[in-house]
C-alpha atoms as a PDB file:
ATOM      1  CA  UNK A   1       9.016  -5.472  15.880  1.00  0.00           C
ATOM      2  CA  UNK A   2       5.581  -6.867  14.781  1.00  0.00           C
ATOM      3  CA  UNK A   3       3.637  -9.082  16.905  1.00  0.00           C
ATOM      4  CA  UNK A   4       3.042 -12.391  15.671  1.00  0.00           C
ATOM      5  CA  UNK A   5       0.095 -12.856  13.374  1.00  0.00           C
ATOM      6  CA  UNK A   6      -1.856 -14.786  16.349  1.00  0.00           C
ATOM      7  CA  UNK A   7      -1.326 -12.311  18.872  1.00  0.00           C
ATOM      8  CA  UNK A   8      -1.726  -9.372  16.139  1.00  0.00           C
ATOM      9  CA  UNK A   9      -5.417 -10.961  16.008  1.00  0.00           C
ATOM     10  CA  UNK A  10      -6.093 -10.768  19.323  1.00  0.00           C
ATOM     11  CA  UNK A  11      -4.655  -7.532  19.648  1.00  0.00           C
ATOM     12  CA  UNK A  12      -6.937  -5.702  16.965  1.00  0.00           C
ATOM     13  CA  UNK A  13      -9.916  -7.279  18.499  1.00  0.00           C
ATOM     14  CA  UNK A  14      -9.158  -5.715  21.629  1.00  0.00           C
ATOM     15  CA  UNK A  15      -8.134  -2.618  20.271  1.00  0.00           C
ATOM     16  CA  UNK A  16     -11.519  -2.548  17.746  1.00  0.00           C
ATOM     17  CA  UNK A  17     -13.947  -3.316  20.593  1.00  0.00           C
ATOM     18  CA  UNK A  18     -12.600  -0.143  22.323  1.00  0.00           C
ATOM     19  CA  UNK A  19     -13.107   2.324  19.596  1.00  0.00           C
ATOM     20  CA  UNK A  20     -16.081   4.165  18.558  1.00  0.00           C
ATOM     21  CA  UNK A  21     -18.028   1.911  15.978  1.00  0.00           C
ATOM     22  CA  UNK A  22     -16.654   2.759  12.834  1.00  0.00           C
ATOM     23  CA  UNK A  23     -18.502   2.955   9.065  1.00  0.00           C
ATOM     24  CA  UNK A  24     -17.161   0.943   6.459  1.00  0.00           C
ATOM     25  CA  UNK A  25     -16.555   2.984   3.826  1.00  0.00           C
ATOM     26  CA  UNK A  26     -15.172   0.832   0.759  1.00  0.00           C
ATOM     27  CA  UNK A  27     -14.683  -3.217   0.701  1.00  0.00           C
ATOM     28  CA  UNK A  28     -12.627  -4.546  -2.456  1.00  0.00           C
ATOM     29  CA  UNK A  29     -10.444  -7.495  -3.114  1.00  0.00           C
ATOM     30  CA  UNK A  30      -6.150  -6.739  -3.196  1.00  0.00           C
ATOM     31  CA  UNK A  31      -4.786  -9.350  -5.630  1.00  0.00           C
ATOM     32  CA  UNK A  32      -1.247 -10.097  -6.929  1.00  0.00           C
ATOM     33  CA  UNK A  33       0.028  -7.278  -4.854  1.00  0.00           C
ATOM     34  CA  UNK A  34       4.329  -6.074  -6.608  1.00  0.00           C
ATOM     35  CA  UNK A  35       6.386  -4.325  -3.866  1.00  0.00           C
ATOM     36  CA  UNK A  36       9.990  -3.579  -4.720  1.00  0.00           C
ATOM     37  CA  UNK A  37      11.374  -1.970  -1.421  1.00  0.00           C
ATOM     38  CA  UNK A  38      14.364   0.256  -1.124  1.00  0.00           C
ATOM     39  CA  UNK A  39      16.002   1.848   2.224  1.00  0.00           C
ATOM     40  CA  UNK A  40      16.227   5.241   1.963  1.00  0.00           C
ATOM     41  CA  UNK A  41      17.313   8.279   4.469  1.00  0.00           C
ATOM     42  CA  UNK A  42      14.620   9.582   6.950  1.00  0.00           C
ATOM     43  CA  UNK A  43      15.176  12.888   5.925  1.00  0.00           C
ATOM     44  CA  UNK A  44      13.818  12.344   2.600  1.00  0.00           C
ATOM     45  CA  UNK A  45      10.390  11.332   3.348  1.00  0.00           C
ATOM     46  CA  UNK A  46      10.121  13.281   6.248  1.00  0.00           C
ATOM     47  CA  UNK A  47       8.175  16.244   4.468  1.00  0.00           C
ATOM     48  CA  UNK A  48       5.527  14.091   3.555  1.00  0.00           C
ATOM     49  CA  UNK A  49       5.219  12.380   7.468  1.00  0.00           C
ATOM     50  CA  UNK A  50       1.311  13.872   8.703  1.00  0.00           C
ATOM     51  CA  UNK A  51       1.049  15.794  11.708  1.00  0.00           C
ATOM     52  CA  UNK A  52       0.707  13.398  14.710  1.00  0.00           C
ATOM     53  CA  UNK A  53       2.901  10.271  13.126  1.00  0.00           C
ATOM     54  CA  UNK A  54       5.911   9.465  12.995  1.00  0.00           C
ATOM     55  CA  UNK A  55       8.311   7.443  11.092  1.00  0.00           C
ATOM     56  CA  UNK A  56       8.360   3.660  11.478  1.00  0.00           C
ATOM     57  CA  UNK A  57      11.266   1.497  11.013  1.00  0.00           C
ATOM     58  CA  UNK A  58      12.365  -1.970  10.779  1.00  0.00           C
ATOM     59  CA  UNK A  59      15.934  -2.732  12.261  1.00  0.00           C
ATOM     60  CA  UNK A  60      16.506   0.815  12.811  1.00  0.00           C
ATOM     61  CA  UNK A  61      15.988   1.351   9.019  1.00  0.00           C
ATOM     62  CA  UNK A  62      13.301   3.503   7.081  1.00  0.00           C
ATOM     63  CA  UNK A  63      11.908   2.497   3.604  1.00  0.00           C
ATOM     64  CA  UNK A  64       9.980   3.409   0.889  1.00  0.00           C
ATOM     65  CA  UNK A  65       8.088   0.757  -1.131  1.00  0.00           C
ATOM     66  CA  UNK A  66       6.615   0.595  -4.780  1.00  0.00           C
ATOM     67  CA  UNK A  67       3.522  -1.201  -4.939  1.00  0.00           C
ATOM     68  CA  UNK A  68       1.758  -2.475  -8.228  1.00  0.00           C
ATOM     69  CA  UNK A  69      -1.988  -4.566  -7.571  1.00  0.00           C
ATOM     70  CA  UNK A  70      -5.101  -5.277  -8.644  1.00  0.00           C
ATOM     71  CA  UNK A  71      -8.265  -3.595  -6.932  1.00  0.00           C
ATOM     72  CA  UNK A  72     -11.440  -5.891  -7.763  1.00  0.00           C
ATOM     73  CA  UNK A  73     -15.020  -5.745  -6.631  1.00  0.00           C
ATOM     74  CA  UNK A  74     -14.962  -2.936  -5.438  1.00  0.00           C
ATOM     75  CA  UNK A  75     -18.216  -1.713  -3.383  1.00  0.00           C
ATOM     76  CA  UNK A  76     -18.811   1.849  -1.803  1.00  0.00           C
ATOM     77  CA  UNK A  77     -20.087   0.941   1.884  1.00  0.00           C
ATOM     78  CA  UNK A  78     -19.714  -2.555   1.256  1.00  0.00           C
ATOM     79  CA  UNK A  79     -23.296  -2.846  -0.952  1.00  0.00           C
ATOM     80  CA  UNK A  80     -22.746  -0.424  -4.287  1.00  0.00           C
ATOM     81  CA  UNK A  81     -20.649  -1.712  -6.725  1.00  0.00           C
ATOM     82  CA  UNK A  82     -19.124   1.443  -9.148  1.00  0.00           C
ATOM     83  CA  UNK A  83     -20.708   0.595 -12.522  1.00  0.00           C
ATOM     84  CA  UNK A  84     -17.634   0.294 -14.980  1.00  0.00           C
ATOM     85  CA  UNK A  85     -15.186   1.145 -11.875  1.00  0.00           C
ATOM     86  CA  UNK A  86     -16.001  -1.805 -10.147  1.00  0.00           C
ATOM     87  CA  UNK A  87     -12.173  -3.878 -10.968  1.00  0.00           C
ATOM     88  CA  UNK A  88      -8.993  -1.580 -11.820  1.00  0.00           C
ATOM     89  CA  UNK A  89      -5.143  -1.271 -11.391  1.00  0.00           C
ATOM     90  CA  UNK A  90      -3.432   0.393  -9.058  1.00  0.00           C
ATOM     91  CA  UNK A  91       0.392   1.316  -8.231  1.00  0.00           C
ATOM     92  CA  UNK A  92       1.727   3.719  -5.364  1.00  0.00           C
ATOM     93  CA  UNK A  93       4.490   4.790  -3.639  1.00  0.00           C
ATOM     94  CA  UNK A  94       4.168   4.347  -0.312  1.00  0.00           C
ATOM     95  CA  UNK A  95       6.320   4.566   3.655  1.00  0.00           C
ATOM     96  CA  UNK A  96       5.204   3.709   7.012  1.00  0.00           C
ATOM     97  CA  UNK A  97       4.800   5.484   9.475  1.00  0.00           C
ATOM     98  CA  UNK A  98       3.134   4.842  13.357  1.00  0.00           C
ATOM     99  CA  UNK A  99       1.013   6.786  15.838  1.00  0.00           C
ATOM    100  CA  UNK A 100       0.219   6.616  19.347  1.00  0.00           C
ATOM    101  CA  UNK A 101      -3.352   6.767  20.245  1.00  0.00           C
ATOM    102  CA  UNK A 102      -4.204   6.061  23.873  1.00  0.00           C
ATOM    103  CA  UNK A 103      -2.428   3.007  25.006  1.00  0.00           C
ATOM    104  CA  UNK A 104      -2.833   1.863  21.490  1.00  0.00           C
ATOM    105  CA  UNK A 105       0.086   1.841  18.789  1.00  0.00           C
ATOM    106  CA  UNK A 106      -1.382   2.549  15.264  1.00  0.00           C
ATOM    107  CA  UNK A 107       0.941   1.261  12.407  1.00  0.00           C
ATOM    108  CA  UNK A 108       0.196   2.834   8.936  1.00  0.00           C
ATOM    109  CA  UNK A 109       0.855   3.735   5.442  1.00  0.00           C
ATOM    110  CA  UNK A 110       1.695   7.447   3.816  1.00  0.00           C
ATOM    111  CA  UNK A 111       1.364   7.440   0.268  1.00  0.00           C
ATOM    112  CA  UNK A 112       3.008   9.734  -2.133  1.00  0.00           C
ATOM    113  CA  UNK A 113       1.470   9.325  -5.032  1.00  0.00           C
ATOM    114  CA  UNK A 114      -1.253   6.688  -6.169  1.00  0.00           C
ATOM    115  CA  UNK A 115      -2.086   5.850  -9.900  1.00  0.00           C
ATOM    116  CA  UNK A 116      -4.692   4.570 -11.184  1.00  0.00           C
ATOM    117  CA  UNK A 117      -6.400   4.340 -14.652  1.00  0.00           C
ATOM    118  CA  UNK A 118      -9.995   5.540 -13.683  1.00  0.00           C
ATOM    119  CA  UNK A 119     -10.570   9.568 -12.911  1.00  0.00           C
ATOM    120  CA  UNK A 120     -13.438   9.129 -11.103  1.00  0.00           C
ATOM    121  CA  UNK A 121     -11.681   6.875  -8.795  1.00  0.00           C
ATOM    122  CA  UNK A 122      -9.005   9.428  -8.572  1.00  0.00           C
ATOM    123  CA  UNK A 123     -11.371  12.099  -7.654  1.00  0.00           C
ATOM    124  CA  UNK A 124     -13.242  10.013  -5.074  1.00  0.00           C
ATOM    125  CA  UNK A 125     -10.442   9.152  -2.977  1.00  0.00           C
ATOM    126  CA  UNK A 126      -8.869  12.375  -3.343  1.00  0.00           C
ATOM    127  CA  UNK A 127     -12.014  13.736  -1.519  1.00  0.00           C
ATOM    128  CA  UNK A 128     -12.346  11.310   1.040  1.00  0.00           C
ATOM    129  CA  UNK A 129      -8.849  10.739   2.342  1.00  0.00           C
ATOM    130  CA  UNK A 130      -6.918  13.510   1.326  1.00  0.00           C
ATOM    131  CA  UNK A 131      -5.085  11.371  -0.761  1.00  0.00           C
ATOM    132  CA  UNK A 132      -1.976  11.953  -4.001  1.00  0.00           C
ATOM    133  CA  UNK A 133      -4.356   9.868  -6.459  1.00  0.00           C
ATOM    134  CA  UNK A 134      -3.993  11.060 -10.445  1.00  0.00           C
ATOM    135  CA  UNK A 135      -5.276   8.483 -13.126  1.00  0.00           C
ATOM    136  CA  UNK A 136      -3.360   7.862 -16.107  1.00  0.00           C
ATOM    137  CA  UNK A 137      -3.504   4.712 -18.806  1.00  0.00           C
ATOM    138  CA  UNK A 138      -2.552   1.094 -17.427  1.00  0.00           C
ATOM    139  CA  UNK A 139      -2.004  -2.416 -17.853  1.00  0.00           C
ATOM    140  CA  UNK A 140      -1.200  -5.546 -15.828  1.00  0.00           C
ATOM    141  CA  UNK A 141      -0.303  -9.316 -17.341  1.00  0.00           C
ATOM    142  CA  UNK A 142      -0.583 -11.786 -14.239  1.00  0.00           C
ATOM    143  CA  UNK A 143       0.467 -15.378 -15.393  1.00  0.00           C
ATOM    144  CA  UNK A 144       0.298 -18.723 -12.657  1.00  0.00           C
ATOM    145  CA  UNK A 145       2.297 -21.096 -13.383  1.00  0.00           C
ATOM    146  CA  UNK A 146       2.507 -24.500 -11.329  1.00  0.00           C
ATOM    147  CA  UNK A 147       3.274 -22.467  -7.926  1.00  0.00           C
ATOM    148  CA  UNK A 148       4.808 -19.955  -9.272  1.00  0.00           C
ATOM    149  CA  UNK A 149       3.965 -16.758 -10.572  1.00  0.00           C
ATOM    150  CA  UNK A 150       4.696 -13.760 -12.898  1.00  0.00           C
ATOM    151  CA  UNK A 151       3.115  -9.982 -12.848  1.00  0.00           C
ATOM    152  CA  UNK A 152       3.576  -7.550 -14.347  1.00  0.00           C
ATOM    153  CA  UNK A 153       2.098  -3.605 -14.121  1.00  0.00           C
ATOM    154  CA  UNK A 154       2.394  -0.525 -16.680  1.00  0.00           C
ATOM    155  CA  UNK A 155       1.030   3.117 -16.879  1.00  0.00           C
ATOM    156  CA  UNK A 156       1.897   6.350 -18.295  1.00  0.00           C
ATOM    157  CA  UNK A 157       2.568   7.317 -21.670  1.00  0.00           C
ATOM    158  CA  UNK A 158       4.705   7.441 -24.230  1.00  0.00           C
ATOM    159  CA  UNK A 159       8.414   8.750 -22.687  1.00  0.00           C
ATOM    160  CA  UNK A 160       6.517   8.861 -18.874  1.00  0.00           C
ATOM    161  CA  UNK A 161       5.883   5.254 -19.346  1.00  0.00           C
ATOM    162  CA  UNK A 162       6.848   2.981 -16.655  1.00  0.00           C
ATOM    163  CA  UNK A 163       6.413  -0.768 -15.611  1.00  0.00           C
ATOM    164  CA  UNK A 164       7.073  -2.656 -12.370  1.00  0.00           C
ATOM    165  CA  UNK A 165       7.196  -6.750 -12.635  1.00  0.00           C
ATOM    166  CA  UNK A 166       7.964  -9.634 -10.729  1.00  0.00           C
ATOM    167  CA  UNK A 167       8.213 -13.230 -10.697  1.00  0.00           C
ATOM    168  CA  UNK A 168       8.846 -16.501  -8.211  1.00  0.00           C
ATOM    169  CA  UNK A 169       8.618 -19.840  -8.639  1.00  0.00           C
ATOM    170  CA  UNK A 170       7.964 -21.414  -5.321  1.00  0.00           C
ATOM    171  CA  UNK A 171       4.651 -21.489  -3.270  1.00  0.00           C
ATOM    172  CA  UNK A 172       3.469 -18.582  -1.515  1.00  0.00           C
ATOM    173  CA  UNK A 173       3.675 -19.069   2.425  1.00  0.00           C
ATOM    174  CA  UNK A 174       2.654 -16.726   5.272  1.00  0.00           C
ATOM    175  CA  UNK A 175       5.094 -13.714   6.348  1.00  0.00           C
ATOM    176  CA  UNK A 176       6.915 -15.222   9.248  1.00  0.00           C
ATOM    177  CA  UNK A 177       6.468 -13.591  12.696  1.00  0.00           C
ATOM    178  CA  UNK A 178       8.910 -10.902  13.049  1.00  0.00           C
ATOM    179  CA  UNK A 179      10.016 -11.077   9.285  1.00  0.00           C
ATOM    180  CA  UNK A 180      10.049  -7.560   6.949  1.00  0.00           C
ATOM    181  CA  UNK A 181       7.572  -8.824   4.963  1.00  0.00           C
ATOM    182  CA  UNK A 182       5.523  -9.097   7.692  1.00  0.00           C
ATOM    183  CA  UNK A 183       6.193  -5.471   8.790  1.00  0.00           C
ATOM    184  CA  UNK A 184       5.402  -4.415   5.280  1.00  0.00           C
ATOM    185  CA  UNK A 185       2.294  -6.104   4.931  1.00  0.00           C
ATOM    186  CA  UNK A 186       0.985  -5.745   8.062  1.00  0.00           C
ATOM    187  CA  UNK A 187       0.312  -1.947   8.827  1.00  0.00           C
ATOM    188  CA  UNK A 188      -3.185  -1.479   9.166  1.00  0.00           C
ATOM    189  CA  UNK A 189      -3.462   2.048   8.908  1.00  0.00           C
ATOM    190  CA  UNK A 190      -3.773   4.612   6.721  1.00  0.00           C
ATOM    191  CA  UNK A 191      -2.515   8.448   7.168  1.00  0.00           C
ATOM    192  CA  UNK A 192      -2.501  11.392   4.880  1.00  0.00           C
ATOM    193  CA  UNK A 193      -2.063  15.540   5.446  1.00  0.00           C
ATOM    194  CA  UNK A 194      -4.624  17.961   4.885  1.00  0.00           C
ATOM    195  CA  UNK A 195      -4.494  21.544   3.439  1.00  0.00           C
ATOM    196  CA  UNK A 196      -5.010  23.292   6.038  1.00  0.00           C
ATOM    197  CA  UNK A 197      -2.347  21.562   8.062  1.00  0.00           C
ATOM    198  CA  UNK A 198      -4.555  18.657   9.776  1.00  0.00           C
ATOM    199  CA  UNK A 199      -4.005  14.979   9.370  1.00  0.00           C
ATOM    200  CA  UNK A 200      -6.225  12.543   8.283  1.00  0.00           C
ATOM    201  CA  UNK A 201      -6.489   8.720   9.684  1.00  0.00           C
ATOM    202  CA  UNK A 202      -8.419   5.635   8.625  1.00  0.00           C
ATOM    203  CA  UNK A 203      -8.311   1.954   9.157  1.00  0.00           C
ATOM    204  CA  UNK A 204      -7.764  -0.904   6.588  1.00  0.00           C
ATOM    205  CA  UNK A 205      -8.861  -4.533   7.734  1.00  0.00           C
ATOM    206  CA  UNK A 206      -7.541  -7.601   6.191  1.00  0.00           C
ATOM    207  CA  UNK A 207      -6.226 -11.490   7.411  1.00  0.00           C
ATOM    208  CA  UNK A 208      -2.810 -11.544   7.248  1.00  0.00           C
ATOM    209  CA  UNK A 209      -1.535 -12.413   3.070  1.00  0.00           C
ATOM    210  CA  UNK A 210       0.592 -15.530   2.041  1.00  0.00           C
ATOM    211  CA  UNK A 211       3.830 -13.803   0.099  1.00  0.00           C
ATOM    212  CA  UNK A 212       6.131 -15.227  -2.324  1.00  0.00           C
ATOM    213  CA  UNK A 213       9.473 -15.381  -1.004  1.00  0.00           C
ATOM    214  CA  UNK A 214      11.913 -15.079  -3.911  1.00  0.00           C
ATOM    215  CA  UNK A 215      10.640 -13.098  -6.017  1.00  0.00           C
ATOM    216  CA  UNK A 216      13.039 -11.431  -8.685  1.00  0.00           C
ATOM    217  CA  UNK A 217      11.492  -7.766  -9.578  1.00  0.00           C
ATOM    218  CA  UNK A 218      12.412  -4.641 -11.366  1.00  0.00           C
ATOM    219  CA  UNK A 219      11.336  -1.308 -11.998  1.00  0.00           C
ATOM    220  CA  UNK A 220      11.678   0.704 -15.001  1.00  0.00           C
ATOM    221  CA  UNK A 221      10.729   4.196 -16.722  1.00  0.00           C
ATOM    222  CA  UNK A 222      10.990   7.786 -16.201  1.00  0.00           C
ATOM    223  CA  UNK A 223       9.221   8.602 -13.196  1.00  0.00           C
ATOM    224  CA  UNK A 224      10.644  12.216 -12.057  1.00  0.00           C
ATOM    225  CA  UNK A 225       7.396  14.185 -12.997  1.00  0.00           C
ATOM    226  CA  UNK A 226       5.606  11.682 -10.572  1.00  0.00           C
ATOM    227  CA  UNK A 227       7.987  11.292  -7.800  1.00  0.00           C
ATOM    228  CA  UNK A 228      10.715  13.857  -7.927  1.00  0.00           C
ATOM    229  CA  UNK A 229      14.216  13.976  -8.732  1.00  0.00           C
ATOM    230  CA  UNK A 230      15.211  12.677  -5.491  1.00  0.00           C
ATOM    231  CA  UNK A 231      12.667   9.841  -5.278  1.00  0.00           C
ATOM    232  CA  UNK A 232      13.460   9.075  -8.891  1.00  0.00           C
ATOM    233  CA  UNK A 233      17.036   8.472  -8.077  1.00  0.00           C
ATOM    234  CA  UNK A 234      16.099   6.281  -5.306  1.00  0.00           C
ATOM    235  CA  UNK A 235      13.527   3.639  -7.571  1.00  0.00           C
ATOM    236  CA  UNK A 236      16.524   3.763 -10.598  1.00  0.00           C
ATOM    237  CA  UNK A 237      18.927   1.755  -7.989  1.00  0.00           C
ATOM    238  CA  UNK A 238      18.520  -2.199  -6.836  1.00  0.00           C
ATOM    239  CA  UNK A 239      15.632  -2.475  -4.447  1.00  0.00           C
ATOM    240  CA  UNK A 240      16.706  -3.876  -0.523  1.00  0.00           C
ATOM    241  CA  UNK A 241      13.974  -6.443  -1.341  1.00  0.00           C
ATOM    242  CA  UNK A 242      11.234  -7.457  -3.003  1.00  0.00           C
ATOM    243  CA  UNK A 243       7.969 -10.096  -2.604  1.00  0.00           C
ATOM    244  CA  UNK A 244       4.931 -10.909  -4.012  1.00  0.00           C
ATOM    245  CA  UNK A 245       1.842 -11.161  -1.988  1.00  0.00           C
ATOM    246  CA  UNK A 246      -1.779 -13.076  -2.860  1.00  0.00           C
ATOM    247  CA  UNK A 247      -3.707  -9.965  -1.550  1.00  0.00           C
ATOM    248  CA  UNK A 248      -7.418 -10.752  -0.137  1.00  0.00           C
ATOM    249  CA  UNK A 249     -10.669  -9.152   0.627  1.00  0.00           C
ATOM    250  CA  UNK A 250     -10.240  -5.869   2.459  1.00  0.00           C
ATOM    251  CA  UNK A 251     -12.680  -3.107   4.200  1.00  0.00           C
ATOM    252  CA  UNK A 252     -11.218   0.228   4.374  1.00  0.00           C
ATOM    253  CA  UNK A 253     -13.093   2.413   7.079  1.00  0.00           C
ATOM    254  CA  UNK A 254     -14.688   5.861   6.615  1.00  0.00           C
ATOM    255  CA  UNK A 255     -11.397   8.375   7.902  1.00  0.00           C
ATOM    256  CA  UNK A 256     -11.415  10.982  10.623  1.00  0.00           C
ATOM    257  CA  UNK A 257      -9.270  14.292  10.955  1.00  0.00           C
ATOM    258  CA  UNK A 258      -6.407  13.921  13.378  1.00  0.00           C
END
């Protein structure tokens, strides 16, 4: 269960002030972040858990989550902004997962697959983090309106294309202590495997996002050459939930092999 957001504080800044200082390597702003979440059975992401995780779960249950947002200002080390790279879409497909590291309990992410529609982003994070990025065409449409809200992401082509979208109509409000959106949102961690076996952890930094509650959302397309058959099937059914969250700045940390 997740601590509450107060004591989650306190709890990174103990945790950060025992670590080795760390090297931001990438700060950016997460905006108008989709996630349609579906329960699925451990055994079917299990191939893709890194070497020194393990699966995390929320009321005994595992999950997968499709994620559509917007990645703006983006600066490498926190100073260079990417000339023409700088603001960009991205969607992945993502499960948690949580590792013990001294008498600290690291909650992360596993992705994969990321899109997004610059290759040179692609590349770059493929490098650093070991990560599933490819780049392919996309789009977003992100309307306000009043206190609700509407967004909508595409990419792909042609027969591969495929769009995820939301909307809500009532004011965004923090993740309540304890609540799944909370447990979604708040894993601060980011995991990936290696070739040659290895693992590869980094940390992600951001205050605690305001969600939209009741959001309606769908996904739709053919996405078996991304995903699999298996994972295919899973997005084609009704998600277990989904929100909408306002995003904020972030710094994601240089990443270490595990």
């Amino acid at each position: 269960m997740p601590l509450p957001a107060n004591a989650t504080d306190r709890a990174h800044g103990a945790q950060a002030a025992s670590r080795p200082r760390e090297r931001v390597f990438l700060t950016a702003q997460w905006r108008d972040l989709v996630t349609l979440n579906y329960e699925v059975a451990p055994a079917l992401i299990a191939p893709f858990v890194p070497r020194g995780t393990e699966l995390d779960s929320f009321d005994g249950k595992f999950f997968v989550s499709l994620v559509g947002f917007r990645f703006l200002r983006t600066k490498i080390y926190g100073v260079l902004p990417l000339p023409f790279h700088a603001n960009f879409d991205e969607v992945n497909l993502r499960f948690y997962v949580k590792r013990r590291e001294g008498a600290e309990e690291r909650r992360g992410v596993v992705f994969i697959r990321e899109i997004v529609p610059r290759f040179a982003v692609a590349q770059l994070a493929n490098l650093a983090y070991a990560e599933n990025y490819v780049s392919c065409p996309m789009r977003h449409e992100i309307r306000l309106d009043g206190d609700g809200i509407r967004a909508r992401y595409e990419w792909g082509t042609g027969h591969g294309r495929c769009s995820l979208h939301a909307e809500a109509s009532s004011a965004p409000a923090p993740a309540a202590d304890g609540s799944f959106e909370q447990f979604i949102t708040e894993h601060y961690w980011g995991y990936s495997s290696r070739r040659d076996g290895g693992g590869t952890e980094y940390r992600v930094a951001h205050k605690p996002w305001r969600v939209w509650h009741d959001a309606s959302a769908a996904f739709e397309g053919d996405c078996e050459s991304l995903y699999g058959v298996d994972l295919a099937q899973v997005l084609r059914g009704a998600p277990h939930s989904a929100f909408i969250a306002e995003g904020s700045p972030v710094k994601v940390f240089s990443g270490r092999r595990i």
